[in-house]
N, C-alpha and C. Protein backbone atom coordinates (compact mmCIF):
# COMPACT_ATOMS: atom_id res chain seq x y z
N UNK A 1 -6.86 39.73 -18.79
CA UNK A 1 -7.76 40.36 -17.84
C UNK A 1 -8.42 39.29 -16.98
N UNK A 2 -8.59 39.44 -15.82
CA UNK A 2 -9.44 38.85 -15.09
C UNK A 2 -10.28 39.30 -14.10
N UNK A 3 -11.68 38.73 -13.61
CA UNK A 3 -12.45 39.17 -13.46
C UNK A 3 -12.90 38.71 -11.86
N UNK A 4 -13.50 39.27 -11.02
CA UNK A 4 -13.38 38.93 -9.86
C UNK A 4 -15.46 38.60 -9.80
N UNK A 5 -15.92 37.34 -9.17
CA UNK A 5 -17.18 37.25 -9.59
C UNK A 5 -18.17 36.65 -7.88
N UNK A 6 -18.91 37.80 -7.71
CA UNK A 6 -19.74 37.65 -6.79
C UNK A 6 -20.81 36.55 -6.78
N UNK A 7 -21.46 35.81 -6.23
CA UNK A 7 -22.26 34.94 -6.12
C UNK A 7 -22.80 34.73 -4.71
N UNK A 8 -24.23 35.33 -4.46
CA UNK A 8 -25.34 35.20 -3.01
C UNK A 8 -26.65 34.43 -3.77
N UNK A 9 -26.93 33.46 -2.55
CA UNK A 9 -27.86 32.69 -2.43
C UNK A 9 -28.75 33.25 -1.99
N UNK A 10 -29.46 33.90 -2.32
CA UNK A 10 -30.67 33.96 -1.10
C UNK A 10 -31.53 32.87 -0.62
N UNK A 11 -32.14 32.62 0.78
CA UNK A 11 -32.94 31.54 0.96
C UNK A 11 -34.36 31.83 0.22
N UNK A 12 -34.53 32.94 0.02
CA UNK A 12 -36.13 32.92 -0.30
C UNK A 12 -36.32 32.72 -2.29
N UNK A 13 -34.82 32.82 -2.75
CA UNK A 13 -34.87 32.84 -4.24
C UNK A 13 -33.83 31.77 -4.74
N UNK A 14 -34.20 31.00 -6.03
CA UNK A 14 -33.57 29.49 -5.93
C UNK A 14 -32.41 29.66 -6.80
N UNK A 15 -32.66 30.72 -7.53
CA UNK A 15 -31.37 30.60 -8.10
C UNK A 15 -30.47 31.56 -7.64
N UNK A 16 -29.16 31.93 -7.71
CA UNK A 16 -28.14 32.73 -6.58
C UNK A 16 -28.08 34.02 -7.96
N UNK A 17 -27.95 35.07 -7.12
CA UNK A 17 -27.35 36.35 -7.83
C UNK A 17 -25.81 36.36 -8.45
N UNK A 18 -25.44 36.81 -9.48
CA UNK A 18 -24.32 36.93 -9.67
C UNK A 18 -24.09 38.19 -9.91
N UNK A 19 -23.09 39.30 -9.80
CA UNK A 19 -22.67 40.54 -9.53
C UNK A 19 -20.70 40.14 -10.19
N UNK A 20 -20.55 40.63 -11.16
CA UNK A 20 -19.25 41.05 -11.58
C UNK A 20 -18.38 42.15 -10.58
N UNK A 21 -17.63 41.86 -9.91
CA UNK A 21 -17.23 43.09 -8.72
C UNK A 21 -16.03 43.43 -9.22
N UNK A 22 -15.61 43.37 -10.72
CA UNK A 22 -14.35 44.06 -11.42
C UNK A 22 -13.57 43.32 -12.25
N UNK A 23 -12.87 44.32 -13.28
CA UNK A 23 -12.22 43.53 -14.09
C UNK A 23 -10.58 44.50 -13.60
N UNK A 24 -9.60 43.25 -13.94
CA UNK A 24 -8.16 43.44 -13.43
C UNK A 24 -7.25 42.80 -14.38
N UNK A 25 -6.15 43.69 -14.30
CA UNK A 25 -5.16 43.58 -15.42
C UNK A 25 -4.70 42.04 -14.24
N UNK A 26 -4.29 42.05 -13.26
CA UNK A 26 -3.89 40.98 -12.70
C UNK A 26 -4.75 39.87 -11.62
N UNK A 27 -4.46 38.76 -12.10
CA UNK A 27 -4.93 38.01 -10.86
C UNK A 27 -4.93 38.67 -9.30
N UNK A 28 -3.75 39.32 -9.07
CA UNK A 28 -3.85 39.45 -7.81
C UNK A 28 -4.84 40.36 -7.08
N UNK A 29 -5.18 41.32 -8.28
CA UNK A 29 -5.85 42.59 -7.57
C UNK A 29 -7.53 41.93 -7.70
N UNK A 30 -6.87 40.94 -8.91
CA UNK A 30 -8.66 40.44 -8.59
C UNK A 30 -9.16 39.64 -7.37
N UNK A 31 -8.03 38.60 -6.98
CA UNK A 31 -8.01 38.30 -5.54
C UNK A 31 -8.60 38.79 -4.22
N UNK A 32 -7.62 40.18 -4.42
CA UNK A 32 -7.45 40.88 -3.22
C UNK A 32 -9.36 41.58 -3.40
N UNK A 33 -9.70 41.83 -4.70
CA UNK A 33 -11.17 42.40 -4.47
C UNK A 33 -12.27 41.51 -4.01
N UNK A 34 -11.85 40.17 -4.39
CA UNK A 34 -12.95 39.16 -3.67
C UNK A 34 -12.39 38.80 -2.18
N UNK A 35 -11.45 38.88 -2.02
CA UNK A 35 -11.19 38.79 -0.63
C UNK A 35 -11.62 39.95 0.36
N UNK A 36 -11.81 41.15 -0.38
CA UNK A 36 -12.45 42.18 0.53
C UNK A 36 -13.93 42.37 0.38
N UNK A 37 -14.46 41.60 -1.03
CA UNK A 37 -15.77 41.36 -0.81
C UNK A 37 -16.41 40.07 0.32
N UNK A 38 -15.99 39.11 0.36
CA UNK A 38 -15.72 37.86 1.24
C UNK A 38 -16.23 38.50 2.81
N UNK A 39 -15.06 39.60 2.91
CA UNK A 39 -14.88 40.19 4.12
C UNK A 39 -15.93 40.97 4.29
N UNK A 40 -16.48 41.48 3.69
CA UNK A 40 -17.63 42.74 4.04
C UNK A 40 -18.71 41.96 4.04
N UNK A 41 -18.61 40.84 3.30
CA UNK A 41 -20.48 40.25 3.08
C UNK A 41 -20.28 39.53 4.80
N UNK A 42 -19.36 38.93 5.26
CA UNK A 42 -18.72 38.30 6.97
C UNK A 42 -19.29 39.05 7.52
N UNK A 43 -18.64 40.17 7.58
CA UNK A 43 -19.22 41.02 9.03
C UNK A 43 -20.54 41.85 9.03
N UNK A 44 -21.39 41.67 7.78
CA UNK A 44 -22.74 42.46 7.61
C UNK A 44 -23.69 40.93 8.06
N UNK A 45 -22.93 40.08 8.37
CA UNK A 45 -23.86 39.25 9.39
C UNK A 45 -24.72 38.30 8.42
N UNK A 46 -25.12 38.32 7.26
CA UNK A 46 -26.41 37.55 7.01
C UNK A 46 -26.01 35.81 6.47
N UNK A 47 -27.37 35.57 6.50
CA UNK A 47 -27.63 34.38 6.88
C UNK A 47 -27.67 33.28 5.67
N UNK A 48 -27.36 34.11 4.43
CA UNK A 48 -27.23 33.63 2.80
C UNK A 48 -25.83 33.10 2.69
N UNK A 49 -25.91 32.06 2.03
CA UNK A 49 -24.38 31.77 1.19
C UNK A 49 -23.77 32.20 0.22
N UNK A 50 -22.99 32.77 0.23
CA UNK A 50 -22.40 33.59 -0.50
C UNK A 50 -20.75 32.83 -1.57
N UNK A 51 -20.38 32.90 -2.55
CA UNK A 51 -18.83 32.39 -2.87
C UNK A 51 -18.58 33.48 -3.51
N UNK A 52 -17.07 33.72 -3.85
CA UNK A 52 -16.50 34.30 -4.58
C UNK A 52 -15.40 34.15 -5.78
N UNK A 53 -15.20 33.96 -6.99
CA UNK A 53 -14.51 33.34 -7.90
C UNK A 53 -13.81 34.23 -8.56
N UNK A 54 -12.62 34.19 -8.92
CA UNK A 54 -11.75 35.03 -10.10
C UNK A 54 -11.48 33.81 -10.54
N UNK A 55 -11.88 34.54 -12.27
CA UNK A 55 -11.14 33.82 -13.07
C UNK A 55 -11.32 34.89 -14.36
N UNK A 56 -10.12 34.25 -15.31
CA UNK A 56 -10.02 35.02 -16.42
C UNK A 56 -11.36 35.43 -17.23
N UNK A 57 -11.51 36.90 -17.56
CA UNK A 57 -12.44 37.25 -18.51
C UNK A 57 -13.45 36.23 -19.18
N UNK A 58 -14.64 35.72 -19.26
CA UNK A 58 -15.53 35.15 -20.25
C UNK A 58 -14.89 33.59 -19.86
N UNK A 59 -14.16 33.05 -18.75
CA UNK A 59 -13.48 31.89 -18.84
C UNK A 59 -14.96 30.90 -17.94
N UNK A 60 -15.34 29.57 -17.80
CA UNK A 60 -16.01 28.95 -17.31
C UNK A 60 -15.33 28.31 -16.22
N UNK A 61 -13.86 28.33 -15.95
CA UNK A 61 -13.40 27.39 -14.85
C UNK A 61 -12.58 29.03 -13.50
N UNK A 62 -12.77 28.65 -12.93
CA UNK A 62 -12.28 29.65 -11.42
C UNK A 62 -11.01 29.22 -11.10
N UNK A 63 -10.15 30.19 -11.14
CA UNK A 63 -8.82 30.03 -10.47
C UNK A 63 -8.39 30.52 -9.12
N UNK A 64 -9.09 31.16 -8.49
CA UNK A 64 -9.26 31.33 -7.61
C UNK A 64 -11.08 31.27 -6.71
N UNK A 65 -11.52 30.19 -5.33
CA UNK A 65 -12.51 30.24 -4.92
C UNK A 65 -12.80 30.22 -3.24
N UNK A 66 -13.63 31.00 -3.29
CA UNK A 66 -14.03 31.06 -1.38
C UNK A 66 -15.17 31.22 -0.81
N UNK A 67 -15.45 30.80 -0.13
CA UNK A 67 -17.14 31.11 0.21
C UNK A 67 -17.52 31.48 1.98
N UNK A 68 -18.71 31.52 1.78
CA UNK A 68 -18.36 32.23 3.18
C UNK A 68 -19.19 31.05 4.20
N UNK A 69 -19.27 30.10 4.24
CA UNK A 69 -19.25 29.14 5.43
C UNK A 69 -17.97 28.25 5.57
N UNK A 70 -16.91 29.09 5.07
CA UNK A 70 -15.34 28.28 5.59
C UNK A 70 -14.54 28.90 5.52
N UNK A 71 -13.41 29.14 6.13
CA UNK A 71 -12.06 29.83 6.29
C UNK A 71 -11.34 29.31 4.88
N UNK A 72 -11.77 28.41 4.49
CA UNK A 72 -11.01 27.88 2.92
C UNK A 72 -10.93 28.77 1.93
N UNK A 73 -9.68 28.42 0.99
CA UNK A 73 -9.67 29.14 -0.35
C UNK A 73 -8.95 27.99 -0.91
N UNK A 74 -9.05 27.95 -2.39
CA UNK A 74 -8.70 27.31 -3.01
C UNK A 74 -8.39 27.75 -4.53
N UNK A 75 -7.49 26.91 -5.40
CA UNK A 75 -7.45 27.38 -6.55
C UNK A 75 -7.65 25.97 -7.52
N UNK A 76 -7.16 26.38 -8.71
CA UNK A 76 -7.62 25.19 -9.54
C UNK A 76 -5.95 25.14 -10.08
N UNK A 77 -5.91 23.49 -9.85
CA UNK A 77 -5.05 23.02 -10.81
C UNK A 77 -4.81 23.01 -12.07
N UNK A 78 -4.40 23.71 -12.80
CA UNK A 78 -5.05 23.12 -14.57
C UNK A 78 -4.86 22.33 -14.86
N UNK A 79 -3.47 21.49 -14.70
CA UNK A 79 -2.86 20.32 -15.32
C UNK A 79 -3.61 19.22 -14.63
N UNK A 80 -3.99 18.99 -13.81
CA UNK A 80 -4.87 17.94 -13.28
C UNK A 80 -6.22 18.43 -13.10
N UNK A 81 -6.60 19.56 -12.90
CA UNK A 81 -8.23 20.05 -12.83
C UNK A 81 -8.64 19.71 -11.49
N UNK A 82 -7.68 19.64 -10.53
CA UNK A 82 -8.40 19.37 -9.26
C UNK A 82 -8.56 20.58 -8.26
N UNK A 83 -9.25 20.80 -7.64
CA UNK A 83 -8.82 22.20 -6.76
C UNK A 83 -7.87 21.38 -5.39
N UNK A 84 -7.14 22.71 -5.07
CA UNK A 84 -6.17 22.75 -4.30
C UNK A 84 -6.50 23.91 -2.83
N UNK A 85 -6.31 23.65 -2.16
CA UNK A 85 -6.59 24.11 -0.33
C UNK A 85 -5.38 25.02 -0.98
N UNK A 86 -5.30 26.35 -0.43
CA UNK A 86 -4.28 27.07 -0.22
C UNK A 86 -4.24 27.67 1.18
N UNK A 87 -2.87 27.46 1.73
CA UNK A 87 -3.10 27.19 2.70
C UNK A 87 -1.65 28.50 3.22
């Protein structure tokens, strides 16, 4: 299972919200839900930083990450632990 995981900054509060936005039999659909969360927090305009992470159930490392002051996504290497631009 994996889990698709919201994260907003607000400026006025120091630590960021986290919001679980679903659990998925596959990576991909968990993808595709942070990529349409990504997209909706974009065009509602505000002025907070926002990322978005899937990774497996209860796991501490993100295999998939994006945030919303860059067109970037990235994933994680495991065998080296480095993140990777997907491009």
């Amino acid at each position: 299972m994996y889990e698709a995981v919201e994260f907003i900054e607000l400026k006025e509060k120091p630590e960021p919200i986290q919001s679980v936005l679903g659990e998925f039999d596959t990576e991909t659909a968990a993808v595709e839900r942070a990529r349409a969360a990504r997209t909706a927090f974009l065009e509602g305009g505000s002025d907070d930083y926002a990322w978005w992470v899937v990774r497996k159930q209860g796991a501490t490392l993100a295999e998939f990450i994006a945030d919303s002051k860059s067109d970037k996504e990235f994933v994680l290497d495991l065998r080296s632990g480095q993140l990777v631009e997907l491009v």
